[in-house]
Structure formats: C-alpha cells, structure tokens
Protein backbone atom coordinates (compact mmCIF):
# COMPACT_ATOMS: atom_id res chain seq x y z
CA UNK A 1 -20.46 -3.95 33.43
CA UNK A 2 -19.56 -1.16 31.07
CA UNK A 3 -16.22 -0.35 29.53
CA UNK A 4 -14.97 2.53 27.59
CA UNK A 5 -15.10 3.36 23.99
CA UNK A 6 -13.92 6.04 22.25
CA UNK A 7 -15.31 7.37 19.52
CA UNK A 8 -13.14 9.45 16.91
CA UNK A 9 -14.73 11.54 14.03
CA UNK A 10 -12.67 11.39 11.24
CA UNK A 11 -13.04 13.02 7.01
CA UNK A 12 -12.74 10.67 4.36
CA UNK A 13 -9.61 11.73 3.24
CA UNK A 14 -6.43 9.68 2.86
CA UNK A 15 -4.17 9.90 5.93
CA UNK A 16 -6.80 10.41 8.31
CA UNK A 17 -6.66 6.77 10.00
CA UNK A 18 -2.74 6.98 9.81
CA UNK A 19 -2.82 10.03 11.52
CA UNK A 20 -5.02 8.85 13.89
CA UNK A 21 -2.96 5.32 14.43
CA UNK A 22 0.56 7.46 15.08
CA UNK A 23 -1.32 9.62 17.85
CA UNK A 24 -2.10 6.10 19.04
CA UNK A 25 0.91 4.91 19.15
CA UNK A 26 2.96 7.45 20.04
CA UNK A 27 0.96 7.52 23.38
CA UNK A 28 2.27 3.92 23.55
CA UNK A 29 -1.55 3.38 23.84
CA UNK A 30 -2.83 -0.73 22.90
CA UNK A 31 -5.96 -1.07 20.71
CA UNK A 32 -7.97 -3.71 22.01
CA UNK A 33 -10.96 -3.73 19.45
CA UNK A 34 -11.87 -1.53 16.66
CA UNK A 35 -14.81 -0.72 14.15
CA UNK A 36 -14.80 1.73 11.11
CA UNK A 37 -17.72 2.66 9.46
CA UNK A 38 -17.83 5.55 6.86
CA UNK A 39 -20.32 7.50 5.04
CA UNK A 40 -19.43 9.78 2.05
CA UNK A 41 -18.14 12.68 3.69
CA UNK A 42 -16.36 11.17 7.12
CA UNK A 43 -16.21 8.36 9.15
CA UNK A 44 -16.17 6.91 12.86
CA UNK A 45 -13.81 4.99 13.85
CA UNK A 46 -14.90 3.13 17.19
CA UNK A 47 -11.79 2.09 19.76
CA UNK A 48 -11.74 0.21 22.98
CA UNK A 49 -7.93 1.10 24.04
CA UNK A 50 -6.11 0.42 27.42
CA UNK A 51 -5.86 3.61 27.78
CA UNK A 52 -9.16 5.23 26.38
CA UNK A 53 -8.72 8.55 28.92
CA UNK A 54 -5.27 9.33 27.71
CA UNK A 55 -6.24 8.72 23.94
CA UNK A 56 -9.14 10.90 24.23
CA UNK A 57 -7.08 13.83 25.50
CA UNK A 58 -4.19 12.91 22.27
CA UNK A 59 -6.78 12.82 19.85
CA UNK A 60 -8.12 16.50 21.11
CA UNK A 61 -5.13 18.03 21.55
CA UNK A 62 -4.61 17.16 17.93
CA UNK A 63 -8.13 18.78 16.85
CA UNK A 64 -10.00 15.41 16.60
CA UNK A 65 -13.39 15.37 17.70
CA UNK A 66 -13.62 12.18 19.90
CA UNK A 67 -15.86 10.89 22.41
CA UNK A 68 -16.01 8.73 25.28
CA UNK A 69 -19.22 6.38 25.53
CA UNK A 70 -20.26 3.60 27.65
CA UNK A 71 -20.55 0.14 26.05
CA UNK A 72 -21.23 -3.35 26.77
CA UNK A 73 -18.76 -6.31 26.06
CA UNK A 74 -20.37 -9.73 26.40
CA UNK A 75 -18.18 -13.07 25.73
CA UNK A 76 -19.99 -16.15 24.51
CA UNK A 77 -18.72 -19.35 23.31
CA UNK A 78 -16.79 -19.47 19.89
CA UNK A 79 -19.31 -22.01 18.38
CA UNK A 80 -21.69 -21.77 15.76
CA UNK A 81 -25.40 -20.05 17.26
CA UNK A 82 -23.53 -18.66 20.53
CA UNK A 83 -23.76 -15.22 19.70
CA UNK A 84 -27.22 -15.81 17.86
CA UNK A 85 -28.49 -17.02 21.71
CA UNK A 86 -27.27 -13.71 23.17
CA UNK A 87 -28.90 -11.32 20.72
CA UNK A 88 -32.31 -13.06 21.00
CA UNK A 89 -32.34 -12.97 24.61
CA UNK A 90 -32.01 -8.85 23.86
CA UNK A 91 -34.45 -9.13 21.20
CA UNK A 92 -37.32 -10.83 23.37
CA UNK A 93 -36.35 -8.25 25.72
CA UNK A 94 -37.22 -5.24 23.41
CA UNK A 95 -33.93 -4.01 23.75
CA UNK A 96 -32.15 -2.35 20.57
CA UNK A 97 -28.68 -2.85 19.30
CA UNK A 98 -27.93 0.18 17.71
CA UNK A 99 -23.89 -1.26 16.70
CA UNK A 100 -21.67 -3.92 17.77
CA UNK A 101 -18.76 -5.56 16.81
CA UNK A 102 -16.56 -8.45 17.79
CA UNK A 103 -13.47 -10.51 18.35
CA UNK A 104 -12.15 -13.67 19.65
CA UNK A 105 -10.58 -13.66 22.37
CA UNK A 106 -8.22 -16.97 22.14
CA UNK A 107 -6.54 -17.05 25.87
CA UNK A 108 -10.51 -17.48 26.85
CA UNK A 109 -12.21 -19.19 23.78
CA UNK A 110 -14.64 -16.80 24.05
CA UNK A 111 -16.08 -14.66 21.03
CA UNK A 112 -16.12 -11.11 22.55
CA UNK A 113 -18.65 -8.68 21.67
CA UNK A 114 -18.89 -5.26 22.14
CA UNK A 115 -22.43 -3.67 21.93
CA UNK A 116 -24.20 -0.07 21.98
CA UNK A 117 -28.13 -0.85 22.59
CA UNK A 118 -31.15 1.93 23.72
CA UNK A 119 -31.45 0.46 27.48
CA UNK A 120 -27.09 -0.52 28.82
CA UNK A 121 -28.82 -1.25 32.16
CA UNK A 122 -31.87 -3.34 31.11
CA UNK A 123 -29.37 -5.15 28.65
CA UNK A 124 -26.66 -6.12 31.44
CA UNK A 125 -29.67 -7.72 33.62
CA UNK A 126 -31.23 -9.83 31.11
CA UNK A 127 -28.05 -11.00 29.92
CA UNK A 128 -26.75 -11.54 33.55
CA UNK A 129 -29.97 -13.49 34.26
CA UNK A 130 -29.64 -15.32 31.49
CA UNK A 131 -25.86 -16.55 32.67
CA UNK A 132 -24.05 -14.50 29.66
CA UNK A 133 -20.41 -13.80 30.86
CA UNK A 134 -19.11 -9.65 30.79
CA UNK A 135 -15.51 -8.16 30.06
CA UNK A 136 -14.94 -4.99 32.31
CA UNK A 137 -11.95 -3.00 31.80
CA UNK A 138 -9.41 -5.11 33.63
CA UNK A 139 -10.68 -8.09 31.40
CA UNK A 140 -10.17 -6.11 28.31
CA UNK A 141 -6.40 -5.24 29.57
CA UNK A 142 -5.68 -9.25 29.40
CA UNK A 143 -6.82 -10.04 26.14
C-alpha cells in the first residue's frame, strides 16, 4: 500500500528547483505529484516520480541530498467533505499526519492524496477497513 517518494534537500537560492527540474528531465523521468515547502535557509521539495529509483541516483550524482521514503496515497471522491471523512477516520484512530498533499486525478474522479503519518501500517488498516481506496505504484504510473 506504500509508494515511493523522494525527498530532495534543496538551499534557497535561485536556480535550485531549475536545476533540480533539468536533472528531472533529462532522465526523461515524469513527476506525478509534488510539494515544496521552505524555511529560511533551504527547502524540501517532495516528488512521487515514475521513476523515483533512477531520480534518486541523478539527483546524487549531482551532489543533492535526496531521500527515498515510504508514503501512503489514498483516493477519495472529488466532493466536498470526502477527504474531511478520511482524515477523521485517522484522527479517531490516534494516528498523526505529519504532511500530505494532493491532486485530482481526472481519468478516476478521485482526489488523490498522498500522506506521511507516525503509524503507515496502522493507517493502511483503518483506512482499508473503513473501505478508503489506495494508489500503489502501478496506479500512480496511469494517472
């Protein structure tokens, strides 16, 4: 129920996500989903790619410090309170969302979200129990 992320480590300084996005591309690598949050000395910029393995060994090799970490993406209806459903069930479940961010997914109608929380395993039963649909990595390709 997990897929890949990759997290890259990147200075606040102009060029940096360019950079980043040419290593990308030149890999002929697709971006899925991404998040970028900063602080005032550097940033991370979170990527679920169709290639995360390759990426990760690009982004080294050009003296990026990345990661690879194991996340959750959950699809829910694109209505209004869908989402809101989901998070409670995780909530009333004592389980911690420590980030997440999402997408829609149009070829499914589904609002995709992609989730770090404190317990991955106790999180996928819950939200299996409670009929919540996952994306693996072969989903994620199709999008």
């Amino acid at each position: 129920m997990y897929i890949k992320q990759l997290s890259v480590y990147l200075e606040n300084t102009k060029g940096q996500l360019a950079e980043i996005m040419k290593i990308i591309a030149d890999q002929a690598i697709d971006i899925r989903a991404l998040s970028l949050a900063d602080t005032t000395s550097f940033g991370i910029l979170r990527l679920i790619l169709d290639k995360p393995n390759e990426a990760k060994t690009a982004l080294a090799a050009a003296g990026y410090p990345v990661a690879v970490t194991p996340v959750i993406a959950i699809g829910v209806a694109d209505t209004p309170g869908s989402l809101s459903k989901a998070i409670e069930i995780l909530s009333n479940n004592d389980i911690s969302i420590e980030y997440m961010y999402a997408f829609v997914a149009k070829q499914t109608n589904q609002a995709v979200s992609i989730l770090r929380v404190d317990d991955g395993d106790k999180a996928v039963d819950v939200l299996q129990n409670a009929c919540i649909s996952f994306f693996g990595e072969v989903d994620m390709d199709n999008i």
